[in-house]
PDB file of N, CA and C in Angstrom:
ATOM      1  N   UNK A   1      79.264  97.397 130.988  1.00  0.00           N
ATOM      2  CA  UNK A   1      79.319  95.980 130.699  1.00  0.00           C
ATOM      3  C   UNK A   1      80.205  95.761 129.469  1.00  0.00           C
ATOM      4  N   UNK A   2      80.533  95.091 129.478  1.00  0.00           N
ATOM      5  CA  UNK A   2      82.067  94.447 128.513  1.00  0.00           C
ATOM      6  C   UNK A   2      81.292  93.624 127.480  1.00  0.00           C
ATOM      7  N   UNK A   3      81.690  93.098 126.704  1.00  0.00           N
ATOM      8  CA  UNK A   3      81.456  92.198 125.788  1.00  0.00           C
ATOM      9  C   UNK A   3      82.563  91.254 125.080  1.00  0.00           C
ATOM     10  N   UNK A   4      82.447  90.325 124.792  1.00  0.00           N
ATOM     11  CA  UNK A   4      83.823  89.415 125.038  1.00  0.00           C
ATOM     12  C   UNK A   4      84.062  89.089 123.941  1.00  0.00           C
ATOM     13  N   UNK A   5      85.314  89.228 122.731  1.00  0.00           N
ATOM     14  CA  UNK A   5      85.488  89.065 120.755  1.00  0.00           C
ATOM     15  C   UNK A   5      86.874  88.076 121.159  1.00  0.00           C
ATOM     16  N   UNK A   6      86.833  87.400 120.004  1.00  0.00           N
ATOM     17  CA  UNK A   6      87.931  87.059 119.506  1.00  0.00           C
ATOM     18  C   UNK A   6      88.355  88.171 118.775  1.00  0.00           C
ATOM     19  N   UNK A   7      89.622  88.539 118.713  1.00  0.00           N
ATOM     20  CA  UNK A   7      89.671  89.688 117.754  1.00  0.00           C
ATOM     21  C   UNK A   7      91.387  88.899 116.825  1.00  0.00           C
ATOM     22  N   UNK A   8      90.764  88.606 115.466  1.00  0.00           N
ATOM     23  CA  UNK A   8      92.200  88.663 114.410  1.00  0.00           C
ATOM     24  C   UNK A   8      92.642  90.081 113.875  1.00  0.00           C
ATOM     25  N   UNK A   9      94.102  89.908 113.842  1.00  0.00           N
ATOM     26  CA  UNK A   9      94.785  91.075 112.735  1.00  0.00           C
ATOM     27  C   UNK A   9      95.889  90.654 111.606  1.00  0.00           C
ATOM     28  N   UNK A  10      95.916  91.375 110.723  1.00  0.00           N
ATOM     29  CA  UNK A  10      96.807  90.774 110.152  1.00  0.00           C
ATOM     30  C   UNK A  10      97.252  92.007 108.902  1.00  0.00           C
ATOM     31  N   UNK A  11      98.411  91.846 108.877  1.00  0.00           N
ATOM     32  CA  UNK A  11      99.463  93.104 108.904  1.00  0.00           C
ATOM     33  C   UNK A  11     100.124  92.605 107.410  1.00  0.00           C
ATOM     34  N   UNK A  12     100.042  93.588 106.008  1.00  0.00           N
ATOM     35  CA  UNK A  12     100.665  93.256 105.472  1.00  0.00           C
ATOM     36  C   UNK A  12     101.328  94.450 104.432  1.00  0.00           C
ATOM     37  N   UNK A  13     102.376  94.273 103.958  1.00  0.00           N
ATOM     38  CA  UNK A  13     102.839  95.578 103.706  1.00  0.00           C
ATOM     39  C   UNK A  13     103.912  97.051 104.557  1.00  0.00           C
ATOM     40  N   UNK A  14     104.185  96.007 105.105  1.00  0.00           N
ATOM     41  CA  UNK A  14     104.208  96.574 106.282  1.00  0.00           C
ATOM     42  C   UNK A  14     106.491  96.805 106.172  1.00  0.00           C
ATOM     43  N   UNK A  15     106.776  97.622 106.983  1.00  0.00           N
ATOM     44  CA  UNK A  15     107.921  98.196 106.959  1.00  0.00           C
ATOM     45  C   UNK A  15     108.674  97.014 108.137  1.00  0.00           C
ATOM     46  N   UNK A  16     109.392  95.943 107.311  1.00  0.00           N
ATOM     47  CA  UNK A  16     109.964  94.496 108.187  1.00  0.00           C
ATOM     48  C   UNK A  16     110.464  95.196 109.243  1.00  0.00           C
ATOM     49  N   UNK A  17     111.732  96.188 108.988  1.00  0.00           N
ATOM     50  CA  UNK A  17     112.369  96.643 110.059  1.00  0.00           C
ATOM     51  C   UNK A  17     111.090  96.659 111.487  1.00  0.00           C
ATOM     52  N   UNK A  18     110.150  96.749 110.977  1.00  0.00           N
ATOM     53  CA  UNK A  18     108.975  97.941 112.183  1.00  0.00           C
ATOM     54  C   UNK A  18     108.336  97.028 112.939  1.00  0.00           C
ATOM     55  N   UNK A  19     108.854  95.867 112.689  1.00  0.00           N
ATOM     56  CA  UNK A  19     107.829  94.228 113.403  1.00  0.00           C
ATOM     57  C   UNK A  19     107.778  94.851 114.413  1.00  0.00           C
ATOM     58  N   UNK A  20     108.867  94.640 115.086  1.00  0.00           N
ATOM     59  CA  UNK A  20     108.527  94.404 116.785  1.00  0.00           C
ATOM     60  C   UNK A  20     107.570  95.706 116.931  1.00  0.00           C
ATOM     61  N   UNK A  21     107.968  97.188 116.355  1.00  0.00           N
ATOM     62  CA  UNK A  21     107.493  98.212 116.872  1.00  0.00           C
ATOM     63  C   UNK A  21     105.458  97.800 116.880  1.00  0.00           C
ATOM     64  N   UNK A  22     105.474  97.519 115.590  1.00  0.00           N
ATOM     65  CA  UNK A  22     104.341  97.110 115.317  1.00  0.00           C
ATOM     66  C   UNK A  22     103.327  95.940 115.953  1.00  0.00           C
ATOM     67  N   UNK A  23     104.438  94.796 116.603  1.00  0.00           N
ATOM     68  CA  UNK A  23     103.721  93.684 117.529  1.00  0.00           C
ATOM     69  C   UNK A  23     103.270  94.412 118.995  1.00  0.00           C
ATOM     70  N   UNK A  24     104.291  95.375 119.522  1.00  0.00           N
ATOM     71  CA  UNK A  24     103.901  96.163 120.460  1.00  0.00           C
ATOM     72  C   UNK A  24     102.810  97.056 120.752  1.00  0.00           C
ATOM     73  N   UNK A  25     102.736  97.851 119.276  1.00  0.00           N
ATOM     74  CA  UNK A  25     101.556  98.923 119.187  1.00  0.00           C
ATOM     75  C   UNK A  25     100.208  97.921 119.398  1.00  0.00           C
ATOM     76  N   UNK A  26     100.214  96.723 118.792  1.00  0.00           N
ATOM     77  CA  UNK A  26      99.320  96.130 118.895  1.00  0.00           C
ATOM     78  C   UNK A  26      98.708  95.594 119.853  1.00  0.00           C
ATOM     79  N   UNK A  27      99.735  95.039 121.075  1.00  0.00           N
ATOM     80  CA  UNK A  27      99.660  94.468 121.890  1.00  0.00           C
ATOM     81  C   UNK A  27      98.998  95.841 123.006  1.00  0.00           C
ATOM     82  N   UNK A  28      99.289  96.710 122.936  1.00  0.00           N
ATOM     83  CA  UNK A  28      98.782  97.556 123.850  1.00  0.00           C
ATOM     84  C   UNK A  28      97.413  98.020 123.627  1.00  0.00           C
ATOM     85  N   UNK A  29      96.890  97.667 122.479  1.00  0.00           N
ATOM     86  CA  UNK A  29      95.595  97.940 122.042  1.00  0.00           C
ATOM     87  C   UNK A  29      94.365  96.736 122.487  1.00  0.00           C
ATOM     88  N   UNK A  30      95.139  95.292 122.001  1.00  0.00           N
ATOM     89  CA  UNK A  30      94.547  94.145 122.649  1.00  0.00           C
ATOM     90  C   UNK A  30      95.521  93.166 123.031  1.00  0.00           C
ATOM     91  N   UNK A  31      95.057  92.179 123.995  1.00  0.00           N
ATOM     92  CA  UNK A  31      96.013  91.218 124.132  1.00  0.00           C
ATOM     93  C   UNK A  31      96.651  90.217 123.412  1.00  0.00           C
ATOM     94  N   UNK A  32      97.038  90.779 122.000  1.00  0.00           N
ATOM     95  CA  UNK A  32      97.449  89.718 121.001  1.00  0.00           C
ATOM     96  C   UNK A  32      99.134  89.455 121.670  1.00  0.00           C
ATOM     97  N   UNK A  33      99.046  87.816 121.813  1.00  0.00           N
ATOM     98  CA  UNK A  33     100.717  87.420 122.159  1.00  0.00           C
ATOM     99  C   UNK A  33     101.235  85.662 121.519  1.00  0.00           C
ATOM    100  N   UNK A  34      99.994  85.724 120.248  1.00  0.00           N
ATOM    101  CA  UNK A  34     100.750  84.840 119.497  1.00  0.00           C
ATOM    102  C   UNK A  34     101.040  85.171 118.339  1.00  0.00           C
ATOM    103  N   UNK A  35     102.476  85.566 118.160  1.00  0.00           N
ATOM    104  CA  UNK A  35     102.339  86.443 116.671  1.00  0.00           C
ATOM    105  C   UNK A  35     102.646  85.330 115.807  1.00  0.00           C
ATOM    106  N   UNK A  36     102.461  85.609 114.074  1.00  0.00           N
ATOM    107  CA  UNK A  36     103.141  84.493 113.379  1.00  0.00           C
ATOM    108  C   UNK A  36     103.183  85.566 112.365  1.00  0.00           C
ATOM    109  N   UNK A  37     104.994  85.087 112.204  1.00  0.00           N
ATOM    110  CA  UNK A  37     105.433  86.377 111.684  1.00  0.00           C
ATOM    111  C   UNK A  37     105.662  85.285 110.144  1.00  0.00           C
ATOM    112  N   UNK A  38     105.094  85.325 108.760  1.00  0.00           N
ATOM    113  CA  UNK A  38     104.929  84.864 107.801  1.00  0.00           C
ATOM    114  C   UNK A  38     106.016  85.336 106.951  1.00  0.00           C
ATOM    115  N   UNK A  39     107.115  85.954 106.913  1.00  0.00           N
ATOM    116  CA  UNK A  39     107.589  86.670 106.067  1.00  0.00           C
ATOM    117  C   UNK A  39     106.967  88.110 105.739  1.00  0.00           C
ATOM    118  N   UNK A  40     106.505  88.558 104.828  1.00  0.00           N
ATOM    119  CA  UNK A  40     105.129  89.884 104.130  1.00  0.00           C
ATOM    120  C   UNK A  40     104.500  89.587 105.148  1.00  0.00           C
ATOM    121  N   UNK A  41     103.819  88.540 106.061  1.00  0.00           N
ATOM    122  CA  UNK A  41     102.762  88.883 106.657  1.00  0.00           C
ATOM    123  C   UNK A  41     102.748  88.571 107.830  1.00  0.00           C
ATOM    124  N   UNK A  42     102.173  89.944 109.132  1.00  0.00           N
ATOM    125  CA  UNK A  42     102.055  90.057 110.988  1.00  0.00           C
ATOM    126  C   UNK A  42     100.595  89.329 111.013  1.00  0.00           C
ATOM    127  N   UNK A  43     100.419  88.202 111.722  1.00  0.00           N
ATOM    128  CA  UNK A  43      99.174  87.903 111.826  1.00  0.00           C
ATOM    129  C   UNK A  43      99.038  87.536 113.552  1.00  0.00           C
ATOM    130  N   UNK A  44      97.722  87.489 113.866  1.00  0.00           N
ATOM    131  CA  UNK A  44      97.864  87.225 115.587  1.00  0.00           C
ATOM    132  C   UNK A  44      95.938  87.162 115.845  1.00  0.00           C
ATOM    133  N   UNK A  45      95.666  86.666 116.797  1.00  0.00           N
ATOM    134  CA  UNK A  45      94.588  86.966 117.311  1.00  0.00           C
ATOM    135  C   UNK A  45      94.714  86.371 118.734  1.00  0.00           C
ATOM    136  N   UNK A  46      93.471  86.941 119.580  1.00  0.00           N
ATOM    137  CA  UNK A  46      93.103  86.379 121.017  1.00  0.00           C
ATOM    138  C   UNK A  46      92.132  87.181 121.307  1.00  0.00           C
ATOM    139  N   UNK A  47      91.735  86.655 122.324  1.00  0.00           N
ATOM    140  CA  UNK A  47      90.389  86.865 123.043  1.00  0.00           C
ATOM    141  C   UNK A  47      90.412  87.825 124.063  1.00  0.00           C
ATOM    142  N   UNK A  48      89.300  88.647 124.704  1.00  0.00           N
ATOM    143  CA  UNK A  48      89.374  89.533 125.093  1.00  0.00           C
ATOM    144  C   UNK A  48      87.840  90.794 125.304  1.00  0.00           C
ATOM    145  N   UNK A  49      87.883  91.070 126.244  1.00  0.00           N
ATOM    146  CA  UNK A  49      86.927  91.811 126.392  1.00  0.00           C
ATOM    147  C   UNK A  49      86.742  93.288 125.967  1.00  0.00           C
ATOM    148  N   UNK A  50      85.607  94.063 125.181  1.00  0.00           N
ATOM    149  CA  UNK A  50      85.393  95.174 124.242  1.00  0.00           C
ATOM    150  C   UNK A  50      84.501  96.056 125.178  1.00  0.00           C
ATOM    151  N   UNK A  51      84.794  97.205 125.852  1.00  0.00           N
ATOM    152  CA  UNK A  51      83.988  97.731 126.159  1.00  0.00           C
ATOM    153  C   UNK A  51      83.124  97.998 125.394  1.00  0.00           C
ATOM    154  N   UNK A  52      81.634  98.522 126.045  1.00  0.00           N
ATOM    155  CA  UNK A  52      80.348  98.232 125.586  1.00  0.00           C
ATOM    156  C   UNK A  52      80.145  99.870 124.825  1.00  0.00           C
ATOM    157  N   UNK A  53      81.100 100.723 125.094  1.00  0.00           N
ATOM    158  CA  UNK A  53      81.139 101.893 124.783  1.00  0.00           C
ATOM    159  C   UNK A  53      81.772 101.997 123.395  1.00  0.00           C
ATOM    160  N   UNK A  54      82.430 101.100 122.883  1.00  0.00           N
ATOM    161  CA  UNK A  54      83.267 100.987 121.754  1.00  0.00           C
ATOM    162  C   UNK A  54      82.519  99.874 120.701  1.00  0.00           C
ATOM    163  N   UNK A  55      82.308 100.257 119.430  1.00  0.00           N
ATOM    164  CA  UNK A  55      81.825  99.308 118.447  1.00  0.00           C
ATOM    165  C   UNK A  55      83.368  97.970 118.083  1.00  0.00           C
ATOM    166  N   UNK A  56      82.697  97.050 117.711  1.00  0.00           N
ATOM    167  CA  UNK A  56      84.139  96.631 116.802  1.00  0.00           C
ATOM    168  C   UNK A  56      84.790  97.274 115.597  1.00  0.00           C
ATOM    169  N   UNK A  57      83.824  98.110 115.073  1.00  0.00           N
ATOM    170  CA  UNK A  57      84.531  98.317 113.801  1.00  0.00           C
ATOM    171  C   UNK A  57      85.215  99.790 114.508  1.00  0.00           C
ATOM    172  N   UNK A  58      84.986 100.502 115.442  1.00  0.00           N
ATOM    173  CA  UNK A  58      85.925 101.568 116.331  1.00  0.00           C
ATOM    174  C   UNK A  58      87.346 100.957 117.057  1.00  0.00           C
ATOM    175  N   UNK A  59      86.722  99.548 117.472  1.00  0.00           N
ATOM    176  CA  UNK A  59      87.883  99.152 117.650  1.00  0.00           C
ATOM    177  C   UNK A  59      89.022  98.973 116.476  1.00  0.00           C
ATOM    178  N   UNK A  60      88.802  98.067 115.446  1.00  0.00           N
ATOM    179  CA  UNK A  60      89.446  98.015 114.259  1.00  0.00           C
ATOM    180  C   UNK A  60      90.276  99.573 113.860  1.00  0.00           C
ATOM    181  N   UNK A  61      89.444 100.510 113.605  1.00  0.00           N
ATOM    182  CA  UNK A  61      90.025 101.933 113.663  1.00  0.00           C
ATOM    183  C   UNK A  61      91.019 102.272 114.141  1.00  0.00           C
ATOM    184  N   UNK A  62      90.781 101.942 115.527  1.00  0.00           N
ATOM    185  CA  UNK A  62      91.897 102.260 116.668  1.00  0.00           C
ATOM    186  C   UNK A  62      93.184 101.347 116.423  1.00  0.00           C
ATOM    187  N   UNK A  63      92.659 100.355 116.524  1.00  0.00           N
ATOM    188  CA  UNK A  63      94.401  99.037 116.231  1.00  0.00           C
ATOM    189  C   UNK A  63      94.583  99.318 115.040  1.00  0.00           C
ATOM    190  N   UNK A  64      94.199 100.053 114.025  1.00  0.00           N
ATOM    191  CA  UNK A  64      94.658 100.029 112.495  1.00  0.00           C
ATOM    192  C   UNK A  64      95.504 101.193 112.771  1.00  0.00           C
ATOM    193  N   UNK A  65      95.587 102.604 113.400  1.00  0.00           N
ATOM    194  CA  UNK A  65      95.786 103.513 113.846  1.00  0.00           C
ATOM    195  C   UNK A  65      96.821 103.347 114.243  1.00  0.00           C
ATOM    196  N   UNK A  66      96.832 102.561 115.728  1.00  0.00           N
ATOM    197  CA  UNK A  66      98.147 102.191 116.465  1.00  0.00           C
ATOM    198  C   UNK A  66      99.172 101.816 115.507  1.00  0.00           C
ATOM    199  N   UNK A  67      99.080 100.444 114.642  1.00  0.00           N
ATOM    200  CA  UNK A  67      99.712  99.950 113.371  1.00  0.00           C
ATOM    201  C   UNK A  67     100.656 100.628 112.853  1.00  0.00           C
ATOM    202  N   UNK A  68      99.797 101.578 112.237  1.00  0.00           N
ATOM    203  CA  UNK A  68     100.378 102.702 111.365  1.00  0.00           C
ATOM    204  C   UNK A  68     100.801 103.600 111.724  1.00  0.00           C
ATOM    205  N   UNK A  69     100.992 103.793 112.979  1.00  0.00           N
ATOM    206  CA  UNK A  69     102.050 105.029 113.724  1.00  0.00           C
ATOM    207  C   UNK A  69     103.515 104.131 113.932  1.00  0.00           C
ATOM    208  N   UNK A  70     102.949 102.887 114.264  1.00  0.00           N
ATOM    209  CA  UNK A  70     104.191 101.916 114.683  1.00  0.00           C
ATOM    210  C   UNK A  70     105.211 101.598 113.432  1.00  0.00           C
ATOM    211  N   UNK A  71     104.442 101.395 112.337  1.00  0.00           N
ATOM    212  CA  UNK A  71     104.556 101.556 111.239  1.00  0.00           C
ATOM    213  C   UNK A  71     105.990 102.419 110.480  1.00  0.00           C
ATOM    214  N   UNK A  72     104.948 103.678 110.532  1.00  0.00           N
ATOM    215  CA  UNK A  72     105.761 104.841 110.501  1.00  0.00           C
ATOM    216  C   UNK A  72     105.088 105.677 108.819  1.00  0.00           C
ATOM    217  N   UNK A  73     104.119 104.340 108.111  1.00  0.00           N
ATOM    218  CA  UNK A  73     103.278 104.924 107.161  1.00  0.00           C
ATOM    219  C   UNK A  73     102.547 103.523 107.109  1.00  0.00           C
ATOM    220  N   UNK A  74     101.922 103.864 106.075  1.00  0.00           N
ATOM    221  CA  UNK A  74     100.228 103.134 105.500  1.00  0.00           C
ATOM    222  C   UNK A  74     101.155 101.212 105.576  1.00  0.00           C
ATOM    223  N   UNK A  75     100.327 100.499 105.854  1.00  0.00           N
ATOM    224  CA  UNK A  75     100.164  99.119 105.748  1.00  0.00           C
ATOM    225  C   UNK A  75      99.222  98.800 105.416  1.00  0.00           C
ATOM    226  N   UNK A  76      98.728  97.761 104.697  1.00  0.00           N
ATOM    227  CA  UNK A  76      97.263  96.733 104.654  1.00  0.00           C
ATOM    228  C   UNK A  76      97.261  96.438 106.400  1.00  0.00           C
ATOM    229  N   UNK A  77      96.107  96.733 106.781  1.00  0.00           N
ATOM    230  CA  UNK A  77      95.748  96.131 108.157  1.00  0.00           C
ATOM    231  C   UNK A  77      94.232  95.398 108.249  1.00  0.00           C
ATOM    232  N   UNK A  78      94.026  93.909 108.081  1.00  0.00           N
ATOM    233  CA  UNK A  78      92.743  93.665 108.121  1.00  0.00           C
ATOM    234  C   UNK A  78      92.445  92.887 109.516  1.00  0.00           C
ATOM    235  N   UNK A  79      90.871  93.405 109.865  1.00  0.00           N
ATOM    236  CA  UNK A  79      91.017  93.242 111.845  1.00  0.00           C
ATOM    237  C   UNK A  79      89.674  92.220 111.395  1.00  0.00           C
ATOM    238  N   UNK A  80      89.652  90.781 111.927  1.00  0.00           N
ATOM    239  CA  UNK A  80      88.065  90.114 112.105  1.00  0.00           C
ATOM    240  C   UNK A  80      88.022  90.345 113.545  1.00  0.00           C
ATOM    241  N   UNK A  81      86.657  90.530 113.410  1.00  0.00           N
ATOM    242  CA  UNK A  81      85.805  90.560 115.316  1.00  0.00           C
ATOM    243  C   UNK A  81      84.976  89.372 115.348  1.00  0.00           C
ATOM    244  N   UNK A  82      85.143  88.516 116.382  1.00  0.00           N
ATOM    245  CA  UNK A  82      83.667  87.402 116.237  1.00  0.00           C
ATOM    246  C   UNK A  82      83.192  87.705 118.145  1.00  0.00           C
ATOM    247  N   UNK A  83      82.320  88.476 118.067  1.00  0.00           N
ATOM    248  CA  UNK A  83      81.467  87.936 119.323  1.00  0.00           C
ATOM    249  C   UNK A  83      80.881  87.131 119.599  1.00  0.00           C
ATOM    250  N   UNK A  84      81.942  86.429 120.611  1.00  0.00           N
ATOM    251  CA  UNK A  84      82.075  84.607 121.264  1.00  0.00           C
ATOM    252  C   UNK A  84      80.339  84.699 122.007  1.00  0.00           C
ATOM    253  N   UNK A  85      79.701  86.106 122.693  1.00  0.00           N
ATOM    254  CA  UNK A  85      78.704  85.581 123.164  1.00  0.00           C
ATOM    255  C   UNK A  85      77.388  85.139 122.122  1.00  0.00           C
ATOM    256  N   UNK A  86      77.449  85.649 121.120  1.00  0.00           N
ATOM    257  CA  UNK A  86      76.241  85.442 120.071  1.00  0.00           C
ATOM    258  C   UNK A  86      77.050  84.623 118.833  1.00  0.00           C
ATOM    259  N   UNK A  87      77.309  83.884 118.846  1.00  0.00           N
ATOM    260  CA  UNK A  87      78.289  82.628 118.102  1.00  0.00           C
ATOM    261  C   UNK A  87      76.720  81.772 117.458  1.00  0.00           C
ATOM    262  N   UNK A  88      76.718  81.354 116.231  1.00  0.00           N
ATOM    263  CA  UNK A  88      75.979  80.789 115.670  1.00  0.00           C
ATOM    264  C   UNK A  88      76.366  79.520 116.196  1.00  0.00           C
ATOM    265  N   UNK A  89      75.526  78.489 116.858  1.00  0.00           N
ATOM    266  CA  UNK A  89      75.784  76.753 117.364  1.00  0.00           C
ATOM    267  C   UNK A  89      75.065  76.134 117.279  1.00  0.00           C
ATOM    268  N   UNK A  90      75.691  75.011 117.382  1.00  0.00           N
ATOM    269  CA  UNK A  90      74.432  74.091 117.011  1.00  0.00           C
ATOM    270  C   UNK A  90      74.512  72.955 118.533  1.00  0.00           C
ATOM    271  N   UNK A  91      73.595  72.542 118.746  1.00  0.00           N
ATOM    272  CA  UNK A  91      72.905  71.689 119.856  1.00  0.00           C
ATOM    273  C   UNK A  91      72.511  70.554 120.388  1.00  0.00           C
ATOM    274  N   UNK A  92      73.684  69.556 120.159  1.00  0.00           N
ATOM    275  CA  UNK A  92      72.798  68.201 120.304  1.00  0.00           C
ATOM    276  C   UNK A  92      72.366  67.226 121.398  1.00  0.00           C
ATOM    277  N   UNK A  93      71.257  67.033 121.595  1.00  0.00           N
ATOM    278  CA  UNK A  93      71.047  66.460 122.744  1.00  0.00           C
ATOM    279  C   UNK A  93      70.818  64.887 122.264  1.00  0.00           C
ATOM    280  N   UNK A  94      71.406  63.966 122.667  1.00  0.00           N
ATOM    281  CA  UNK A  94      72.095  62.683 122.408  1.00  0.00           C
ATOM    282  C   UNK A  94      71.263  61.994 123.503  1.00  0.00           C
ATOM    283  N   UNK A  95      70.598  61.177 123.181  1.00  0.00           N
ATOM    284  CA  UNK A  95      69.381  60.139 124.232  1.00  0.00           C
ATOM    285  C   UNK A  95      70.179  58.674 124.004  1.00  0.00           C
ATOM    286  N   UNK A  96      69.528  58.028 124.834  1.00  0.00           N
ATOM    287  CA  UNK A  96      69.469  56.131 124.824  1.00  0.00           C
ATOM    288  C   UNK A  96      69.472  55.520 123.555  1.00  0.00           C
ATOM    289  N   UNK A  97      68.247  56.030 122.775  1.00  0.00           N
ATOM    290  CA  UNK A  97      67.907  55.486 121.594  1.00  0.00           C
ATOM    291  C   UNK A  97      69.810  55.723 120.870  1.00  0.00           C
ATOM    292  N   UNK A  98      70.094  57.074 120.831  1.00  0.00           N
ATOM    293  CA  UNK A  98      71.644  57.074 120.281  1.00  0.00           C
ATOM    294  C   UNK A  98      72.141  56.170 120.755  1.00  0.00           C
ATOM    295  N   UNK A  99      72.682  56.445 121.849  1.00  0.00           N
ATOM    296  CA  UNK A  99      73.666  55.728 122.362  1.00  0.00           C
ATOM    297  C   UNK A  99      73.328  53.736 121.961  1.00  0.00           C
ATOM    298  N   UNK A 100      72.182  53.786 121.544  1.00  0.00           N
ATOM    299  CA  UNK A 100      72.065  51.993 121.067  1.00  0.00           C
ATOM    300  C   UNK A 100      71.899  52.144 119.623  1.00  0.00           C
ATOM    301  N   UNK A 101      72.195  52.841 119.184  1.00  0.00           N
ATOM    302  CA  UNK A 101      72.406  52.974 117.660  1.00  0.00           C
ATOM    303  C   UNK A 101      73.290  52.841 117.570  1.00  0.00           C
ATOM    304  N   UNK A 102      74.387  53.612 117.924  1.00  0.00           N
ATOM    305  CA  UNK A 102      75.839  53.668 117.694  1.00  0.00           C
ATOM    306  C   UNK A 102      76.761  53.079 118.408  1.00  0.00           C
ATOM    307  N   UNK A 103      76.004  52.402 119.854  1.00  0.00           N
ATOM    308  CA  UNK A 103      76.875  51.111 120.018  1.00  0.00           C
ATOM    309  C   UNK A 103      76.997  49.888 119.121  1.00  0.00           C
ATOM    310  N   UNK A 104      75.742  49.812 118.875  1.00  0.00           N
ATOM    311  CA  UNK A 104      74.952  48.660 117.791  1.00  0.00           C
ATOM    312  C   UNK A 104      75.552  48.660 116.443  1.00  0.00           C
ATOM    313  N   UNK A 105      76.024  49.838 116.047  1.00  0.00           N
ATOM    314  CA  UNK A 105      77.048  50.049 114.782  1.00  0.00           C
ATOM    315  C   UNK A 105      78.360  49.524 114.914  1.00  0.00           C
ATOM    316  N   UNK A 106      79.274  50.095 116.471  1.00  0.00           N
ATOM    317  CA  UNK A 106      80.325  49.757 116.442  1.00  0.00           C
ATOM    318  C   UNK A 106      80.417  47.686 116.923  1.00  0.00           C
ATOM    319  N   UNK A 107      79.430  47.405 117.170  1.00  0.00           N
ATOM    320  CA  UNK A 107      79.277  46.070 117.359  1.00  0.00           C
ATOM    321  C   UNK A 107      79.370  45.601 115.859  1.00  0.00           C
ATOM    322  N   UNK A 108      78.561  45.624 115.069  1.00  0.00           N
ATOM    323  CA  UNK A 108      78.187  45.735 113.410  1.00  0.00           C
ATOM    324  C   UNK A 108      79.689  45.228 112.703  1.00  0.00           C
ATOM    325  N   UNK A 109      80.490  46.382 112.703  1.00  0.00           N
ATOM    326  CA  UNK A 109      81.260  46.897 112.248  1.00  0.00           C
ATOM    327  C   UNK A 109      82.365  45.894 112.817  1.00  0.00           C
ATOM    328  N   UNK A 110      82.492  45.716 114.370  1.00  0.00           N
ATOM    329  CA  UNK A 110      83.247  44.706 114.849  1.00  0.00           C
ATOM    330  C   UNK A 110      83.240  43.419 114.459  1.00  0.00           C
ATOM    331  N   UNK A 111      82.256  43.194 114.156  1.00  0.00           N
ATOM    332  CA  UNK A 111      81.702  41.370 113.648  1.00  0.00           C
ATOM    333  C   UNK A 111      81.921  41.279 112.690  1.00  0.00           C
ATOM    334  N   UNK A 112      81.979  42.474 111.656  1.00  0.00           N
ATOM    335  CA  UNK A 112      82.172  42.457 109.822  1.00  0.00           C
ATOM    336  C   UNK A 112      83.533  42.613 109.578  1.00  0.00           C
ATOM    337  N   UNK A 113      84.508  43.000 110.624  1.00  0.00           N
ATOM    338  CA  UNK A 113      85.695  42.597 110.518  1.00  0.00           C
ATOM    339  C   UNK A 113      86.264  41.427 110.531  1.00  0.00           C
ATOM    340  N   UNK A 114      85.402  40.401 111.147  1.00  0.00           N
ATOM    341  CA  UNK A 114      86.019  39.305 111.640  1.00  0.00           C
ATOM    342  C   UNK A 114      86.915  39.162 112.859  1.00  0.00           C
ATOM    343  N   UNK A 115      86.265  40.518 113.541  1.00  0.00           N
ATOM    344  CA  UNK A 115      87.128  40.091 115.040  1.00  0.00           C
ATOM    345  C   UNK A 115      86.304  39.473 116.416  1.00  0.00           C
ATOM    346  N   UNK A 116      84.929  38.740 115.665  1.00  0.00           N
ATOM    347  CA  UNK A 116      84.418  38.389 116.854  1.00  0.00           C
ATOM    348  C   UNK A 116      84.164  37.343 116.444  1.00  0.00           C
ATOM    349  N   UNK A 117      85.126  36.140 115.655  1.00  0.00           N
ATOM    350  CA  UNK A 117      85.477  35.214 115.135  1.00  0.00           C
ATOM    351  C   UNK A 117      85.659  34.136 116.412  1.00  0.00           C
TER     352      UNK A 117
END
């Protein structure tokens, strides 16, 4: 079973000549294909599924790895993981009583303009 991350990276220090080598190494590790190349800094993220056999922070390892071969030596490489299925949210269930509150406001609000003059 898979598990599904946003995964960010972001590349700094890094040998300019080595971009592309380095957008590639990356890309074969996860599906990152929006790069934003900052000047000093490779940044990218996307979504994507983690086998269940692999931690995130193994993953991180691994794309920091790839990086730095692409590289050709050491870079700053910092990786965020957010697993989209356990996402902290919040919940609102919106009734009648709302919906006549906040029509009742934008009525309010309409009349105190003077557009129901």
């Amino acid at each position: 079973m898979s598990r599904y991350y946003e995964m960010s990276v972001e590349v700094t220090k890094h040998n300019t000549e080595r971009r592309d080598a380095i957008q590639e190494a990356a890309r074969r590790e996860w599906p990152f294909d929006d790069w934003r190349d900052q000047g000093e800094t490779l940044k990218a993220s996307a979504a994507g599924s983690l086998g269940r056999v692999e931690s995130d922070s193994r993953f991180a390892d691994r794309l920091a790895l790839a990086i730095w071969k692409a590289n050709g030596a050491y870079c700053d490489v910092t990786v965020k993981a957010a697993y989209l299925e356990r996402l902290p949210c919040e919940e609102y269930g919106l009734g009648e009583d709302d919906y006549a509150r906040m029509i009742g406001q934008q009525q309010e609000q309409h009349d105190a303009n003077g557009s129901g003059r």
